[in-house]
C-alpha atoms as a PDB file:
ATOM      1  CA  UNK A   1      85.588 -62.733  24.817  1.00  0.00           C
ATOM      2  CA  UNK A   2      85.646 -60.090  22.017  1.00  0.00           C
ATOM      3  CA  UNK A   3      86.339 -61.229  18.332  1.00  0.00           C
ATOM      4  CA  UNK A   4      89.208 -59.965  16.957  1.00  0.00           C
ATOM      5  CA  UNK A   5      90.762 -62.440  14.290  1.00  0.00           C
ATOM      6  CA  UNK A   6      93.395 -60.202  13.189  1.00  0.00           C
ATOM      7  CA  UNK A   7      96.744 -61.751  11.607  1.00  0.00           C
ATOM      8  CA  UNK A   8      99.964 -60.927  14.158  1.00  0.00           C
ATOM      9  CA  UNK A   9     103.558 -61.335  14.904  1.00  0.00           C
ATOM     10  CA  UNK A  10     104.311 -64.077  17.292  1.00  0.00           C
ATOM     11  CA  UNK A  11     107.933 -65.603  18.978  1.00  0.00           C
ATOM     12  CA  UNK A  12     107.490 -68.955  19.768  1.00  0.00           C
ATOM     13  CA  UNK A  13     109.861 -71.927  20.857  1.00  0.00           C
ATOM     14  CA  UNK A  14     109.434 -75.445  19.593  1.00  0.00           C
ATOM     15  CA  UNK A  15     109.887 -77.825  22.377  1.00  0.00           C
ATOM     16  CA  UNK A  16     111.126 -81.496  21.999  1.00  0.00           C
ATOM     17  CA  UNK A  17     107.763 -83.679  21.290  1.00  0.00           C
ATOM     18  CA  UNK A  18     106.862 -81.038  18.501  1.00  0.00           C
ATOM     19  CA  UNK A  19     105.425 -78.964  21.115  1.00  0.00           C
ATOM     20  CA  UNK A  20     104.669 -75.132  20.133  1.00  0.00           C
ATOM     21  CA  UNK A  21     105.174 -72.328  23.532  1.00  0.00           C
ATOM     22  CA  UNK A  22     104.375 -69.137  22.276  1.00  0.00           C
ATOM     23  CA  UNK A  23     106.230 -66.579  24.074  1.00  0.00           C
ATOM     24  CA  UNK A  24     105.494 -63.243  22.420  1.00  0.00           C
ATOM     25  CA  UNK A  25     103.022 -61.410  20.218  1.00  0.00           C
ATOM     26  CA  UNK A  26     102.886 -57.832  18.537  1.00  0.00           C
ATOM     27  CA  UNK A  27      99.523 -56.188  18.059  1.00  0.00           C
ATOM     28  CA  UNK A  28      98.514 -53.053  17.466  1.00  0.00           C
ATOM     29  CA  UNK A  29     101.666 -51.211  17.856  1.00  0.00           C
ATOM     30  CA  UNK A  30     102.421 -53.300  20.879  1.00  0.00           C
ATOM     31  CA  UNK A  31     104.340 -56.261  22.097  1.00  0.00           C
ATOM     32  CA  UNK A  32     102.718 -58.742  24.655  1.00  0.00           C
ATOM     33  CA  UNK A  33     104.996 -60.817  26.580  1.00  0.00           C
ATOM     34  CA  UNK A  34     103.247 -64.185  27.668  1.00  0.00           C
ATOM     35  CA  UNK A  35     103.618 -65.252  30.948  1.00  0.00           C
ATOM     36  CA  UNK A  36     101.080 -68.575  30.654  1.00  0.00           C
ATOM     37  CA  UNK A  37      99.264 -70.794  28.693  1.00  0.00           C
ATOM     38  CA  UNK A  38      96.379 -71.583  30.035  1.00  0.00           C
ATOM     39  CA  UNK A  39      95.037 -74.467  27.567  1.00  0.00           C
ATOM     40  CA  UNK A  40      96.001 -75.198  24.134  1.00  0.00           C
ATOM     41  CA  UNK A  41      93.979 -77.585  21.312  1.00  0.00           C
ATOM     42  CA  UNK A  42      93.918 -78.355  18.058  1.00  0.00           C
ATOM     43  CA  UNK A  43      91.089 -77.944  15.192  1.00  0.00           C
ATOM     44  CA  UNK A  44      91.290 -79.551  11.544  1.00  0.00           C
ATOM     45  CA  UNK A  45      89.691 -77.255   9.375  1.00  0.00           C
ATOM     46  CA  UNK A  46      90.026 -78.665   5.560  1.00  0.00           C
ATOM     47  CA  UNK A  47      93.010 -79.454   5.172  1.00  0.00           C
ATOM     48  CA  UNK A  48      94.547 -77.019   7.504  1.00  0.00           C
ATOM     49  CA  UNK A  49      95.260 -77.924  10.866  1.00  0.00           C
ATOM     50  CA  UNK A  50      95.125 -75.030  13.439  1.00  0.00           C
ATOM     51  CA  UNK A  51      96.774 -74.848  17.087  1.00  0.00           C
ATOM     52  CA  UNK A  52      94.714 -73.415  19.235  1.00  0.00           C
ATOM     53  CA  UNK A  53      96.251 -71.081  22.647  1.00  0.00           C
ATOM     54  CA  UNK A  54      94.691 -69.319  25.380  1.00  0.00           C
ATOM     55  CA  UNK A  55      96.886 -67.616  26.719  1.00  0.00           C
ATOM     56  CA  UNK A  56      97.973 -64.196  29.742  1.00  0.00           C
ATOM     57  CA  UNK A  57     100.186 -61.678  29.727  1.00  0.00           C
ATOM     58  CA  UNK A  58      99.109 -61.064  33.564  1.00  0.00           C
ATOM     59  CA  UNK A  59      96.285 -58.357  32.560  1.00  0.00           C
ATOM     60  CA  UNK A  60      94.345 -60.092  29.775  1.00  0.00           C
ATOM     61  CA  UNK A  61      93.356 -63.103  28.002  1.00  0.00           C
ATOM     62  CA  UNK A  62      93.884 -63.987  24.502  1.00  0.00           C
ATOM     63  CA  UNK A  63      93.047 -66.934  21.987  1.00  0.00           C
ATOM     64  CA  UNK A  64      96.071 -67.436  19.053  1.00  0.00           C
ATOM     65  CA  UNK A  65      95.572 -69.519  16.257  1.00  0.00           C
ATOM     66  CA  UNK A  66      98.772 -70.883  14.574  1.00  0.00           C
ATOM     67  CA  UNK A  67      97.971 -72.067  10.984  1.00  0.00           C
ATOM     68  CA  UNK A  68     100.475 -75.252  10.289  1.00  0.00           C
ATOM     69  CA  UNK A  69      99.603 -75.158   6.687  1.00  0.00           C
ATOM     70  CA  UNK A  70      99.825 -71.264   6.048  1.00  0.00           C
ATOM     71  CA  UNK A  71     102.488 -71.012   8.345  1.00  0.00           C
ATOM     72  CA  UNK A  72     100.935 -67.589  10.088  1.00  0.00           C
ATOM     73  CA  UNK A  73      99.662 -66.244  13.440  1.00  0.00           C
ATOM     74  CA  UNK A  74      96.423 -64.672  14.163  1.00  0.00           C
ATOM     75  CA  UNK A  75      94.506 -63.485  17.243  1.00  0.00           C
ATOM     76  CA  UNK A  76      91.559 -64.466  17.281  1.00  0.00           C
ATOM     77  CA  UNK A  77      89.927 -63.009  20.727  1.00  0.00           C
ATOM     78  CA  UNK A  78      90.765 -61.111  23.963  1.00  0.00           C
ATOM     79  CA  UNK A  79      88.906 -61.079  27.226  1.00  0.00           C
ATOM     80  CA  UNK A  80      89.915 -58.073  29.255  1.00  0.00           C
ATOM     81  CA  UNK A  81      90.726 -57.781  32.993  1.00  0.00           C
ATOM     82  CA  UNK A  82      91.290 -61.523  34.417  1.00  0.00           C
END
């Protein structure tokens, strides 16, 4: 998977349960629509806890990060052609 870790745009829909679905993400001029996730976890990092994704568009794979204590989305990797 290539490193990227760049901070994004993201659409996502907060289920009963406090579940997070991400459904979109801008990047680089761009707007991926996600059609699966394919595993989510979380990390605690300090005092930051940070939601984990991977997740398709259909073409691609990419890892998001949501940041519950700085409130922000970044991608963090993309694997290419799956």
């Amino acid at each position: 998977m290539e490193r990227v870790n760049e901070l994004i745009r993201a659409a996502a829909i907060f289920t009963p349960g406090k579940q997070i679905k991400p459904v979109w993400f801008d990047w680089r001029r761009r707007q991926y629509r996600i059609v699966e996730t394919t595993y989510h976890w979380r990390e605690q990092c300090g005092d930051a806890l940070l939601l984990h994704f991977a997740v398709t568009d259909g073409e691609a794979l990419y890892e998001l990060i949501f940041s519950t204590k700085e409130q922000n989305w970044r991608l963090q990797g993309v694997e290419a052609g799956v």
